[in-house]
N, C-alpha and C. Protein backbone atom coordinates (compact mmCIF):
# COMPACT_ATOMS: atom_id res chain seq x y z
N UNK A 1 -13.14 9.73 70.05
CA UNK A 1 -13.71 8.93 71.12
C UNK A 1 -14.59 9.83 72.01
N UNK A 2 -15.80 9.46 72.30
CA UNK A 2 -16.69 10.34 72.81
C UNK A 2 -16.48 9.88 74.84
N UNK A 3 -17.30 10.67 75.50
CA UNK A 3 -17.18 10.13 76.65
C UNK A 3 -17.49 8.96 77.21
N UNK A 4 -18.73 8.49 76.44
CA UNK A 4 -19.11 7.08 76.86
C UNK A 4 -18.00 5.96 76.76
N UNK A 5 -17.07 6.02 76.02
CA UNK A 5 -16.24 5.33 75.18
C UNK A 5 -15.31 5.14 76.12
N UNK A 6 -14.96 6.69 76.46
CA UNK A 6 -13.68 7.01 77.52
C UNK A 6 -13.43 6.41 78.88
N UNK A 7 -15.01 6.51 78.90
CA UNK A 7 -15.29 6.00 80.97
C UNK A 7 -15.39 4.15 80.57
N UNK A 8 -15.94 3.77 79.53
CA UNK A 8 -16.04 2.44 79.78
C UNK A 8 -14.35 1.86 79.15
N UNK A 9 -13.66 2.58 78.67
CA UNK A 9 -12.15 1.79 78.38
C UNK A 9 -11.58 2.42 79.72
N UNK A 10 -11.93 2.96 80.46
CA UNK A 10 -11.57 3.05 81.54
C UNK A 10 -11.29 2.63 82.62
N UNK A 11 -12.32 1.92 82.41
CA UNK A 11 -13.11 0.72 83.49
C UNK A 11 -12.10 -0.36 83.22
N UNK A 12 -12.51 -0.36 82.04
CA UNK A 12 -11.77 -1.83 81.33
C UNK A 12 -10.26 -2.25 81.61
N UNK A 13 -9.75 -1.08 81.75
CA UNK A 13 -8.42 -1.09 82.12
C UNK A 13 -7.78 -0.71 83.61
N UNK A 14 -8.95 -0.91 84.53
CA UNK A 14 -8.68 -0.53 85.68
C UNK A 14 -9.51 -1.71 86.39
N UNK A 15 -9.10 -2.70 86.02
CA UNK A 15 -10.01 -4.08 86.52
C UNK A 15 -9.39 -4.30 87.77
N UNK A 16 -9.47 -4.78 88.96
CA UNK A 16 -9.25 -5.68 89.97
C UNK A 16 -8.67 -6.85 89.78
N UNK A 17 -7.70 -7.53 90.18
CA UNK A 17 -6.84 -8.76 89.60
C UNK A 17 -7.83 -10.10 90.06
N UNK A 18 -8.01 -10.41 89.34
CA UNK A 18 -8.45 -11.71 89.73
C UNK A 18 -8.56 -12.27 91.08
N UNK A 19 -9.32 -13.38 91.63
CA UNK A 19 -8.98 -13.75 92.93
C UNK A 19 -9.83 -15.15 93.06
N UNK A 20 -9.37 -15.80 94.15
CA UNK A 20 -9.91 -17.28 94.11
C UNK A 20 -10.89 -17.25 94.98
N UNK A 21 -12.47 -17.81 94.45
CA UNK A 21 -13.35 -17.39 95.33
C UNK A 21 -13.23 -18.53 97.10
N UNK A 22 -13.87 -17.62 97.67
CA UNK A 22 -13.42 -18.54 99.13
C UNK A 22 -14.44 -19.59 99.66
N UNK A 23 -13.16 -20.34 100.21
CA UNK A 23 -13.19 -21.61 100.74
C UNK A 23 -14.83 -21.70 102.01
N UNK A 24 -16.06 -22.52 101.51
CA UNK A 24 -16.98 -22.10 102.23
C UNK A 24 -17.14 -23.18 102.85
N UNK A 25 -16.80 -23.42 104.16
CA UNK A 25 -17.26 -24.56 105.40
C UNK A 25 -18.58 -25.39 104.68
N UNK A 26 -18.41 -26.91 105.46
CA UNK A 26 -19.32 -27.66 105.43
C UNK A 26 -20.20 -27.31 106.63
N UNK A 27 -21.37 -26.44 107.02
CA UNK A 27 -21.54 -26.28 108.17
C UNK A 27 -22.74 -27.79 108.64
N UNK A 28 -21.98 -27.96 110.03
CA UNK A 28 -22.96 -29.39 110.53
C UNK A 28 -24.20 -28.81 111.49
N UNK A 29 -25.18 -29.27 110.81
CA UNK A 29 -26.19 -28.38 111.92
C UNK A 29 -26.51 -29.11 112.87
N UNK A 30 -27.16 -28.25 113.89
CA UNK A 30 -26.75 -28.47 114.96
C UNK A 30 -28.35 -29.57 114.98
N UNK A 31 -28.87 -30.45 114.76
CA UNK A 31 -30.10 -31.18 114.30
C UNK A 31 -29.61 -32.36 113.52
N UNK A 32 -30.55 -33.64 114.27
CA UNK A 32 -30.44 -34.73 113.17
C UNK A 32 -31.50 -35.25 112.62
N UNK A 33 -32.84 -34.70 113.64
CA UNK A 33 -34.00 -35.37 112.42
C UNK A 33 -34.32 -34.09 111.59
N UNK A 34 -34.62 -34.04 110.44
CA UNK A 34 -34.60 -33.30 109.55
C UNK A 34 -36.32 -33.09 109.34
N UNK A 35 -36.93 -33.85 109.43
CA UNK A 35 -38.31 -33.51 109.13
C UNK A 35 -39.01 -33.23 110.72
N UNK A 36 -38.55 -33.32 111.97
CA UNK A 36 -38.69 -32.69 113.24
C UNK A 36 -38.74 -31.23 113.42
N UNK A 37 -37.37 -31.00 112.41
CA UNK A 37 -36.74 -29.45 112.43
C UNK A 37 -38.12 -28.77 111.59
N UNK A 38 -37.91 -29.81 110.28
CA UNK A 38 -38.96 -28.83 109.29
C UNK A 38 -39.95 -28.91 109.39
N UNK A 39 -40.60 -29.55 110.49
CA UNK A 39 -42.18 -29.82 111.12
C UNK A 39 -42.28 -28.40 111.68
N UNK A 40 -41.47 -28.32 112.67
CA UNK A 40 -41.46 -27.17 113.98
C UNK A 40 -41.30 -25.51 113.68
N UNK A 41 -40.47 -25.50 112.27
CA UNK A 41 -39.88 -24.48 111.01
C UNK A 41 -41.32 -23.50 110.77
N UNK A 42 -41.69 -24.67 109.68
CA UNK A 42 -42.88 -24.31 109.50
C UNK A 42 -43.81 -24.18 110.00
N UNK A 43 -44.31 -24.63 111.16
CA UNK A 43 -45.01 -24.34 112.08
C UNK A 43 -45.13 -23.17 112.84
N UNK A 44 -43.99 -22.89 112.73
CA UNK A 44 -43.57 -21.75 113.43
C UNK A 44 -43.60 -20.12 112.67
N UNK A 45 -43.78 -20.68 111.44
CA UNK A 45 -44.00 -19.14 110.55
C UNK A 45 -45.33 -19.35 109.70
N UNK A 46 -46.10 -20.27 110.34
CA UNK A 46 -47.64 -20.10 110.20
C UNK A 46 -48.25 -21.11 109.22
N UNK A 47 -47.33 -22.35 108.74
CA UNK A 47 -47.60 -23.19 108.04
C UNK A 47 -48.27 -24.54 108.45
N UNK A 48 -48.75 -25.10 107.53
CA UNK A 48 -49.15 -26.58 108.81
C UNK A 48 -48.06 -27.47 107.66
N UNK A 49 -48.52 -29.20 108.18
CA UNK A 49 -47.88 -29.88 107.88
C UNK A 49 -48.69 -30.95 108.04
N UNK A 50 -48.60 -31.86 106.99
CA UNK A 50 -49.44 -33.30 107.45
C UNK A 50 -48.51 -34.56 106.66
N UNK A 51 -48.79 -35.59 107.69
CA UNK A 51 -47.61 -36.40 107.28
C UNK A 51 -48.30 -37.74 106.41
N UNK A 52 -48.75 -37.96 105.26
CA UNK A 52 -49.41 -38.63 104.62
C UNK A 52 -48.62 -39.75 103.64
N UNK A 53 -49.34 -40.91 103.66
CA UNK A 53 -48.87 -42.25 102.80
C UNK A 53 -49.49 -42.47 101.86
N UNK A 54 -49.98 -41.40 101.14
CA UNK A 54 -50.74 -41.94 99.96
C UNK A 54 -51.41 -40.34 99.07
N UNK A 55 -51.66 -40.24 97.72
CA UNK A 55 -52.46 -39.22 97.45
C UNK A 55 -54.05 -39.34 97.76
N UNK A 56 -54.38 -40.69 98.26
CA UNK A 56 -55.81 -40.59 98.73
C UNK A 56 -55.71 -39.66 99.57
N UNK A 57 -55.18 -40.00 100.64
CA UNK A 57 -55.09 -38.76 102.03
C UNK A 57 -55.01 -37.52 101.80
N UNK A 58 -53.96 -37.12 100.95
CA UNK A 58 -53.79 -35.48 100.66
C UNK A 58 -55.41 -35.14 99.97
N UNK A 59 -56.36 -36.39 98.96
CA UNK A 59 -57.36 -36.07 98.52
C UNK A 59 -58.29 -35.75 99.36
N UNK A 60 -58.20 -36.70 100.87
CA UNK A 60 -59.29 -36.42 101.30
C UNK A 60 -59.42 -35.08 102.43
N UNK A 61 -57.94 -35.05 103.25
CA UNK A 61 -57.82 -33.52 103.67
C UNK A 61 -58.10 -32.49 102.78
N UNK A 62 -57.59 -32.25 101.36
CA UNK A 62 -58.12 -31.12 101.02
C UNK A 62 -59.59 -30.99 100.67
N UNK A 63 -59.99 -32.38 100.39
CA UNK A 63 -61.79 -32.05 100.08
C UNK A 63 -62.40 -31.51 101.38
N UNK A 64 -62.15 -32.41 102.69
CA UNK A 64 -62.55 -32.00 103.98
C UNK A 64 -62.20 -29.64 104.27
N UNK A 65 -61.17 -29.89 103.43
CA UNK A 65 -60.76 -28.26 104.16
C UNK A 65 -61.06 -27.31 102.97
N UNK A 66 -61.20 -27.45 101.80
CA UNK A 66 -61.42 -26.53 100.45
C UNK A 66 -62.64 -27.32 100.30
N UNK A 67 -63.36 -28.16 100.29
CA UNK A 67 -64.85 -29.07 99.62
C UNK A 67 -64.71 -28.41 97.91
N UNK A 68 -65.66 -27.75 97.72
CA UNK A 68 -65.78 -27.53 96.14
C UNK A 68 -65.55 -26.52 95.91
N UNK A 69 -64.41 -25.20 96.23
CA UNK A 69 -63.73 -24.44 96.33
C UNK A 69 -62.82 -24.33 94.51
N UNK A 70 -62.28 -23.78 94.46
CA UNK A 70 -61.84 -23.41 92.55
C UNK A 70 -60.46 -24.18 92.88
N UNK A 71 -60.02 -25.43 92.73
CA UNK A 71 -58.93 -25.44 92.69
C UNK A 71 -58.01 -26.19 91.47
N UNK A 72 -56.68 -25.97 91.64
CA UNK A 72 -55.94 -26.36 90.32
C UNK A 72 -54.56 -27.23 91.37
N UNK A 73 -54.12 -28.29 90.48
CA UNK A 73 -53.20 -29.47 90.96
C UNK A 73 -52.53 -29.66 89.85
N UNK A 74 -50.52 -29.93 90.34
CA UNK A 74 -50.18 -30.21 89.13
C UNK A 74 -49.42 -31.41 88.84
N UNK A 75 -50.45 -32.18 90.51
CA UNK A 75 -50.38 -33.56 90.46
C UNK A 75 -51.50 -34.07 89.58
N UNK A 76 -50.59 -34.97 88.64
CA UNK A 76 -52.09 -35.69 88.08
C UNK A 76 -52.73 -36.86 89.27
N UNK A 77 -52.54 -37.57 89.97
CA UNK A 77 -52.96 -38.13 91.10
C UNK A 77 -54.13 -37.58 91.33
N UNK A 78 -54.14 -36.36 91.73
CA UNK A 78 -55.14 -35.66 92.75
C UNK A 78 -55.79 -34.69 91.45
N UNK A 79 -56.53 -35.15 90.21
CA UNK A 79 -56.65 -34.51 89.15
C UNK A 79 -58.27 -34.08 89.53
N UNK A 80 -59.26 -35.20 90.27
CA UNK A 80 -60.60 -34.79 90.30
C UNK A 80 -61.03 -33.56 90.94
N UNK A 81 -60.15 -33.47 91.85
CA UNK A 81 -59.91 -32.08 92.74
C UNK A 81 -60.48 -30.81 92.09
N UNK A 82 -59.76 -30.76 90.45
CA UNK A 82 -59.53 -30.00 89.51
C UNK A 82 -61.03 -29.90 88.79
N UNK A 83 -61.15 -28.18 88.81
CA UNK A 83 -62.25 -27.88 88.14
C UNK A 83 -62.47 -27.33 86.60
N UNK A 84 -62.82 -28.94 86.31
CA UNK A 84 -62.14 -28.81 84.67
C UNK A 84 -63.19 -27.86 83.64
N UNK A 85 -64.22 -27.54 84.38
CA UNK A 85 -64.95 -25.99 83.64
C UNK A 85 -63.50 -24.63 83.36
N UNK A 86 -63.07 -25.31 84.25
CA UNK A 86 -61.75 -23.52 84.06
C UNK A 86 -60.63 -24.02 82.73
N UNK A 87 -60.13 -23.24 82.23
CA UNK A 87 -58.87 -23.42 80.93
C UNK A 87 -57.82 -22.52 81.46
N UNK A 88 -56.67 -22.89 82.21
CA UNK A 88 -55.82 -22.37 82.32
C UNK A 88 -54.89 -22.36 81.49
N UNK A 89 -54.69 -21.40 80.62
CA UNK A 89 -53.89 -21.49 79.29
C UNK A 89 -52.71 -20.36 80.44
N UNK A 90 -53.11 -19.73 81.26
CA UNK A 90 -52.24 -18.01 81.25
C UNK A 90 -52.17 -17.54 82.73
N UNK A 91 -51.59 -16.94 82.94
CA UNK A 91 -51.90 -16.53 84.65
C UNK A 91 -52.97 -15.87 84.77
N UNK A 92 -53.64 -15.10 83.92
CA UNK A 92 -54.85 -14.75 84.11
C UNK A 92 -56.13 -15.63 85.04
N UNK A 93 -55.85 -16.93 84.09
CA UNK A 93 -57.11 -18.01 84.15
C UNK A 93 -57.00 -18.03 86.15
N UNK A 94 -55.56 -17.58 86.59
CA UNK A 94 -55.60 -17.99 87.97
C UNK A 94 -56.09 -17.10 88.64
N UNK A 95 -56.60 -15.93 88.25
CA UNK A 95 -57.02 -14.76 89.30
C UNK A 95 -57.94 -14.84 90.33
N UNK A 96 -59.11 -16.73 90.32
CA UNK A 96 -60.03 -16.46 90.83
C UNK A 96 -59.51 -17.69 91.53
N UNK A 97 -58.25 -18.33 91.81
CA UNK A 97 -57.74 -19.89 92.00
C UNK A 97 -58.09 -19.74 93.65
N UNK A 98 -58.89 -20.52 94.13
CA UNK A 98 -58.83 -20.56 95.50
C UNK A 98 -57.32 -21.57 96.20
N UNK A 99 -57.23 -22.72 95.61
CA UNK A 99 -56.05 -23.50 96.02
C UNK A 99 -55.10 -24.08 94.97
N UNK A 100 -53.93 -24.18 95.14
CA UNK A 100 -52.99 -24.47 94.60
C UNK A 100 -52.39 -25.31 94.75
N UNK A 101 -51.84 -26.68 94.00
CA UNK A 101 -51.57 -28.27 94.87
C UNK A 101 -50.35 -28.60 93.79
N UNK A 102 -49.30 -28.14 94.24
CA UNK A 102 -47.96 -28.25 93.73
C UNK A 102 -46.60 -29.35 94.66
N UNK A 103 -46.59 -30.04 93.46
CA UNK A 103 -45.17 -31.34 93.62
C UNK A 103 -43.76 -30.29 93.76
N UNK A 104 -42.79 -30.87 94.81
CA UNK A 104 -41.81 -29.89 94.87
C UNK A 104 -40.72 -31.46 94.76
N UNK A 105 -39.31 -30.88 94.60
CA UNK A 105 -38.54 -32.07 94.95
C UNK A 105 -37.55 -32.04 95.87
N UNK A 106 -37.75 -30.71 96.79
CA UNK A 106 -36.39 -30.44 97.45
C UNK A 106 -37.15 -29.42 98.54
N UNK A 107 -36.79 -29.77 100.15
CA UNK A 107 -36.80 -29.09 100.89
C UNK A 107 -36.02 -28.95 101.78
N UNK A 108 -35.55 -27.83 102.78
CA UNK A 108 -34.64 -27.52 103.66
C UNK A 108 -35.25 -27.73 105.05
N UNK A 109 -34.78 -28.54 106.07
CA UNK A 109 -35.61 -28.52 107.24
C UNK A 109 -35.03 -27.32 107.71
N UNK A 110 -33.86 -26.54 107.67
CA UNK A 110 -33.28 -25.54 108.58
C UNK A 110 -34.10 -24.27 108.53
N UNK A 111 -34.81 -24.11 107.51
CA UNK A 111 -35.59 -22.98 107.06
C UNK A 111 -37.43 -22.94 106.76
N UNK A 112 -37.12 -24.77 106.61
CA UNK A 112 -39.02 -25.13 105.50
C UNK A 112 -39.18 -24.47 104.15
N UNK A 113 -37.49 -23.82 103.95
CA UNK A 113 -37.82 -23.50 102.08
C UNK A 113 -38.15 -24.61 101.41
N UNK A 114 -38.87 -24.85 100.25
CA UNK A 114 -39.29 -25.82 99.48
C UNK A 114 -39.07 -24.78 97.93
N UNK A 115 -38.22 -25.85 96.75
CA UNK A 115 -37.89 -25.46 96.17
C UNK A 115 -38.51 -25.94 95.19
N UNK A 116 -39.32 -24.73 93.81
CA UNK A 116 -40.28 -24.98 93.18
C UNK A 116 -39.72 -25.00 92.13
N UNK A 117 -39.93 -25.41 91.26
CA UNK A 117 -39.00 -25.33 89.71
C UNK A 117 -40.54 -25.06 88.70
N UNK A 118 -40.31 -23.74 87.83
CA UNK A 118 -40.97 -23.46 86.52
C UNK A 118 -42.05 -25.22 85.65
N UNK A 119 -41.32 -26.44 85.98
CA UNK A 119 -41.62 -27.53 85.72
C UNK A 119 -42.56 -28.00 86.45
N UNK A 120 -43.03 -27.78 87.78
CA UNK A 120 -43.51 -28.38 88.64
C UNK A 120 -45.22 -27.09 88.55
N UNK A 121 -44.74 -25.89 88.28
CA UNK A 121 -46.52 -24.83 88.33
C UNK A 121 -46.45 -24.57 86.99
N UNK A 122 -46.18 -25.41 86.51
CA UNK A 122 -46.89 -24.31 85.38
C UNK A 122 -46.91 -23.62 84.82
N UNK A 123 -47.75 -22.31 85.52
CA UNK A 123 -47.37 -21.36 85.17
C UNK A 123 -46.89 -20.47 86.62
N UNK A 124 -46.12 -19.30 85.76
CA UNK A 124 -44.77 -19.21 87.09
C UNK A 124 -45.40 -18.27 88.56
N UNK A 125 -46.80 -17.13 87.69
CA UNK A 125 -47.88 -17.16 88.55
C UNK A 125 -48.40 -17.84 89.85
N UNK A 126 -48.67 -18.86 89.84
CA UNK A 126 -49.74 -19.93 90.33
C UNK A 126 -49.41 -20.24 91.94
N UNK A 127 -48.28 -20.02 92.47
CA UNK A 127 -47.67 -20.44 93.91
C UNK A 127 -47.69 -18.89 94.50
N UNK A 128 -48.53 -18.27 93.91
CA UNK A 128 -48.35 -17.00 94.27
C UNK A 128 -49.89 -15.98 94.09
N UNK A 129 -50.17 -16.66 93.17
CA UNK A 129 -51.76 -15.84 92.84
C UNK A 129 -52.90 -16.40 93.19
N UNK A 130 -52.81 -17.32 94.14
CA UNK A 130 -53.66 -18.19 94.98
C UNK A 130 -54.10 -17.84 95.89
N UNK A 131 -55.54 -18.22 96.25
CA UNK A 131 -55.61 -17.62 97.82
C UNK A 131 -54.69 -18.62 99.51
N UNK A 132 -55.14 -20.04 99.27
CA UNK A 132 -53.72 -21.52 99.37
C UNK A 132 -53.42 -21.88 98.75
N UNK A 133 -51.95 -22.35 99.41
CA UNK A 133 -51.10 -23.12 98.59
C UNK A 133 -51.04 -24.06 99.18
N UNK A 134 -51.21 -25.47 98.72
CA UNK A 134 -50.63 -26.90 99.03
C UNK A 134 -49.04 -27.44 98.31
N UNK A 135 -47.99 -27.94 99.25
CA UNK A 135 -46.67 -28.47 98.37
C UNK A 135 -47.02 -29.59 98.93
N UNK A 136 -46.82 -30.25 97.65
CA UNK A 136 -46.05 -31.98 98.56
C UNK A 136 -44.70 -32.58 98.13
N UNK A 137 -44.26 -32.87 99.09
CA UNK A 137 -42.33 -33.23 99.10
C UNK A 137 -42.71 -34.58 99.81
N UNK A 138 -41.57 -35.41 99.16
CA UNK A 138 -41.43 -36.81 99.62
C UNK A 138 -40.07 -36.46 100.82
N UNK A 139 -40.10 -37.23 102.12
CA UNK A 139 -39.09 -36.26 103.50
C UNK A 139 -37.80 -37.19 103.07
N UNK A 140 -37.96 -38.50 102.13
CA UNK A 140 -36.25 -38.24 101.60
C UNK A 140 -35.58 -37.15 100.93
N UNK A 141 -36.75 -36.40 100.24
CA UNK A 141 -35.96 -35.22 99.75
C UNK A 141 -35.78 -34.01 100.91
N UNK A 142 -36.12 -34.27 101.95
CA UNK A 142 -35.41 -32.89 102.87
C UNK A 142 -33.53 -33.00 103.03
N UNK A 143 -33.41 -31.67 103.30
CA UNK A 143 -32.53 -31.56 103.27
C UNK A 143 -31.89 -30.60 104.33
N UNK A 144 -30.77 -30.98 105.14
CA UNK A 144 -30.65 -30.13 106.15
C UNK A 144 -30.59 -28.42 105.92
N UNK A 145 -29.89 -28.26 105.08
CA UNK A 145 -29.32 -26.63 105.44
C UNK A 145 -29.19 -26.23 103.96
N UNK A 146 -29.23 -24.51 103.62
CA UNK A 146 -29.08 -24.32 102.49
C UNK A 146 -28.00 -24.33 101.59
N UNK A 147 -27.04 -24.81 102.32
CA UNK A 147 -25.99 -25.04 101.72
C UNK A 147 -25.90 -26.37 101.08
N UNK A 148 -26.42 -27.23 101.66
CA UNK A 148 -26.84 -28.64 100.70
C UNK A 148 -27.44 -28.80 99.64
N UNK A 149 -28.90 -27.49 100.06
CA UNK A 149 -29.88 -27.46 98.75
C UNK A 149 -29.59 -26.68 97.47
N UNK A 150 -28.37 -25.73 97.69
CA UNK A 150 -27.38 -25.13 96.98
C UNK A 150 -26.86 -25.96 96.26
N UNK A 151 -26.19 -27.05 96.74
CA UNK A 151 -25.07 -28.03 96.23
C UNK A 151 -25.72 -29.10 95.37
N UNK A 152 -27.30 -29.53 95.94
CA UNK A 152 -27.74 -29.99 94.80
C UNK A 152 -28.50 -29.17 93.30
N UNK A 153 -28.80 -28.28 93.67
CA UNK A 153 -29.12 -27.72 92.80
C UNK A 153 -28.83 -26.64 91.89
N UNK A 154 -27.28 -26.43 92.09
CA UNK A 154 -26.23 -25.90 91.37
C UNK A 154 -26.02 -26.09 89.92
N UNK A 155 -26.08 -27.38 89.20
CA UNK A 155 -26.06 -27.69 88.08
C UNK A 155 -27.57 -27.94 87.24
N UNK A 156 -28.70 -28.14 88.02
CA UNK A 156 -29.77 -27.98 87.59
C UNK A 156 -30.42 -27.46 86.64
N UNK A 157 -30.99 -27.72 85.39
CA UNK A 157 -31.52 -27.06 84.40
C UNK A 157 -32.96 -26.23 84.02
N UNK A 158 -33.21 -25.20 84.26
CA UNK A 158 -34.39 -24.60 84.85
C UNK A 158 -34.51 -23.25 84.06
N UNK A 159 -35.50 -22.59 84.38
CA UNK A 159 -35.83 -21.40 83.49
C UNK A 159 -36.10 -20.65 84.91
N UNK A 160 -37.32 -20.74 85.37
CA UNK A 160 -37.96 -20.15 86.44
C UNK A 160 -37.71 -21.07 87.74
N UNK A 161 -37.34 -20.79 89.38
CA UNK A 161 -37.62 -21.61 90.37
C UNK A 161 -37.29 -20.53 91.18
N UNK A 162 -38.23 -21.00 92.58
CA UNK A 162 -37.65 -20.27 93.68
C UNK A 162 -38.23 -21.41 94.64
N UNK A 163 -37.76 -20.72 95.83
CA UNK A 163 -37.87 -20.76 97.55
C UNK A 163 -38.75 -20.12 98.27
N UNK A 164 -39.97 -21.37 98.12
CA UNK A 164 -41.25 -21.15 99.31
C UNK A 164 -41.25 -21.16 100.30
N UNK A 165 -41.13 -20.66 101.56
CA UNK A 165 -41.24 -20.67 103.24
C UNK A 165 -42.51 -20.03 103.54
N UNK A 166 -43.65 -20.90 104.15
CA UNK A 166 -44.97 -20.36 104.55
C UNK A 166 -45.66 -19.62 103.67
N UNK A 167 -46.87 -19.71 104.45
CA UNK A 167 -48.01 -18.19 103.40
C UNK A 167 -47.09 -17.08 103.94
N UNK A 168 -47.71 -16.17 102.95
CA UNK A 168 -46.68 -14.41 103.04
C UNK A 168 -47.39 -14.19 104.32
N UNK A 169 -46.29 -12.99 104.28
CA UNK A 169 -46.54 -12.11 105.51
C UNK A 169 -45.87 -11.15 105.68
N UNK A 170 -45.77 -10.23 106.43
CA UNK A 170 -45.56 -9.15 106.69
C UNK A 170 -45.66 -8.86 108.63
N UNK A 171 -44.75 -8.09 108.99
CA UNK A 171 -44.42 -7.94 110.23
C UNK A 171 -44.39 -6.52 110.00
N UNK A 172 -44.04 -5.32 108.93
CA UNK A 172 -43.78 -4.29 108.90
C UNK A 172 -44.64 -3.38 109.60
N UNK A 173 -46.07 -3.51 109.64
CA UNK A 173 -46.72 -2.58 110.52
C UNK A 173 -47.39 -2.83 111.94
N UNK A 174 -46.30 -2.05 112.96
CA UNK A 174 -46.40 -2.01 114.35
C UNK A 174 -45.86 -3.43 114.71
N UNK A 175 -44.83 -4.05 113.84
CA UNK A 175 -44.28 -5.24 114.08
C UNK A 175 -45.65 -6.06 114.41
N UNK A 176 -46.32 -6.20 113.80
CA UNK A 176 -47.54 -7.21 114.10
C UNK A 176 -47.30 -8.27 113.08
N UNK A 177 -47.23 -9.46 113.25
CA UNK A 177 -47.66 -10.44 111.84
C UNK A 177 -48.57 -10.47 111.08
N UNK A 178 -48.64 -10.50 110.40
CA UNK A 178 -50.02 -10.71 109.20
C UNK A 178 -49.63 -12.11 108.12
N UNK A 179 -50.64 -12.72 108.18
CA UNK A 179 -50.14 -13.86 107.58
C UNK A 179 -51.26 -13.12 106.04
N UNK A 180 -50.65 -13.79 104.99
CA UNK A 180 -51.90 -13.90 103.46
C UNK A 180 -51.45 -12.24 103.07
N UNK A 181 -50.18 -11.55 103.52
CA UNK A 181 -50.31 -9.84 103.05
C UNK A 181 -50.09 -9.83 101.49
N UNK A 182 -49.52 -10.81 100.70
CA UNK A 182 -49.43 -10.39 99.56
C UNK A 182 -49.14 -11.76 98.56
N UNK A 183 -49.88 -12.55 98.84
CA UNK A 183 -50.23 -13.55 98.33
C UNK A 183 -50.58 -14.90 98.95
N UNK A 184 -50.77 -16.26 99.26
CA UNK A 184 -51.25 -17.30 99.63
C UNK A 184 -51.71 -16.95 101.70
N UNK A 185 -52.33 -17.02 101.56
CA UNK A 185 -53.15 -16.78 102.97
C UNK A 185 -52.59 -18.27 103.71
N UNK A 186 -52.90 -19.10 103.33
CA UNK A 186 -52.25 -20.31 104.16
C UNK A 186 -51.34 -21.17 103.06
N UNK A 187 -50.59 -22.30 103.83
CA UNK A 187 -49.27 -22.84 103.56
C UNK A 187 -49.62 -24.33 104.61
N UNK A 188 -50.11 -25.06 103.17
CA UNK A 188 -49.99 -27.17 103.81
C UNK A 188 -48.93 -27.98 103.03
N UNK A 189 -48.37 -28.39 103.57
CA UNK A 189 -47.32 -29.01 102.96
C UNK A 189 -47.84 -30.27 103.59
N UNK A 190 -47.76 -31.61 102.31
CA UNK A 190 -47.84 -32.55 102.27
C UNK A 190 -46.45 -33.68 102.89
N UNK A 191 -46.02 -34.00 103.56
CA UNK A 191 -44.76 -35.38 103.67
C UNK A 191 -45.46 -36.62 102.79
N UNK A 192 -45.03 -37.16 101.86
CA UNK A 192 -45.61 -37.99 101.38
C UNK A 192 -44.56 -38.98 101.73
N UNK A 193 -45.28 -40.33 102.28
CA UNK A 193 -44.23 -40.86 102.51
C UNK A 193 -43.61 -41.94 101.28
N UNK A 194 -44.19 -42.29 100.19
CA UNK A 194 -43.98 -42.99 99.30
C UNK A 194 -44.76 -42.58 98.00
N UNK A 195 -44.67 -42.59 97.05
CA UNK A 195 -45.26 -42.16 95.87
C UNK A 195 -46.25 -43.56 95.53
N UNK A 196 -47.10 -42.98 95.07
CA UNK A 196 -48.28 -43.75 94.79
C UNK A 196 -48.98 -43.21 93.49
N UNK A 197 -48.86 -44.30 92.43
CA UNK A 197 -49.19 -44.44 90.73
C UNK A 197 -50.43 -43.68 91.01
């Protein structure tokens, strides 16, 4: 038996007994409108917010604020947007993406995380190699606290997802903010209030 052998039956036999993982509170936050909180959230770490009834609207704010700018959507709704000269086969194709217009199904008002799933971009790139990002969440799917958005999405079947809060930033030098330090310069999140064919 060589040493490698020695230290890992070692291990093996010097385990920690088992234990029952602990009992984690329902915490009640201290908030009851949920899209108030996640209005003010995000607002507050440099995001906007617009509260829209239709994908016309989200069409016509972003034409008004990007006009004919490079952008990619992975709403088909809002498909004209899309500048179908480009072939995004790869994250490459996104290096020159001015905006990014991504469906989410789950957000936290306690924080303004919005939770992206591998299903919803694409490619796993794209919420990130943008110069903006647009989400749109329907505000029945907010959700108070991360412990809820945990609980739904615990059993969930997924490859790639994470947790968007605002364009990046950085505070690290001279505690100054910098919004756009290492990927999406700005952050619009859509409220849609009803889905529309």
């Amino acid at each position: 038996m060589n040493s490698r052998e020695k230290i890992l039956q070692a291990v093996k036999q010097n385990q920690p007994e088992p234990v029952s993982l602990p009992h984690i509170p329902f915490f009640t936050p201290p908030f009851t409108n949920l899209e108030q909180k996640f209005t003010k959230v995000l607002q507050s770490i440099g995001g906007e917010v617009h509260r829209v009834s239709s994908y016309a609207e989200i069409n016509q704010i972003l034409k008004k604020e990007f006009g004919s700018k490079t952008i990619f959507s992975s709403a088909q709704e809002l498909a004209e947007l899309m500048d179908t000269g480009l072939d995004y086969k790869n994250a490459h194709a996104f290096a020159d993406l001015e905006l990014a217009v991504v469906e989410a199904n789950l957000a936290v008002a306690e924080n303004s995380a919005i939770w992206v799933t591998e299903a919803m971009v694409q490619e796993r790139a794209l919420p990130f190699i943008a110069q903006h990002l647009a989400l749109i969440i329907q505000p029945q799917n907010l959700v108070a606290t991360m412990h809820e958005a945990y609980a739904r999405i615990a059993d969930a079947d997924y490859g790639f997802a994470t947790f968007i809060a605002g364009p990046s930033k950085t505070a690290d030098i001279e505690q100054s903010l910098v919004l756009g330090a290492h990927g999406p310069k700005s952050l619009l999140v859509f409220l849609l209030d009803r889905e529309i064919a």
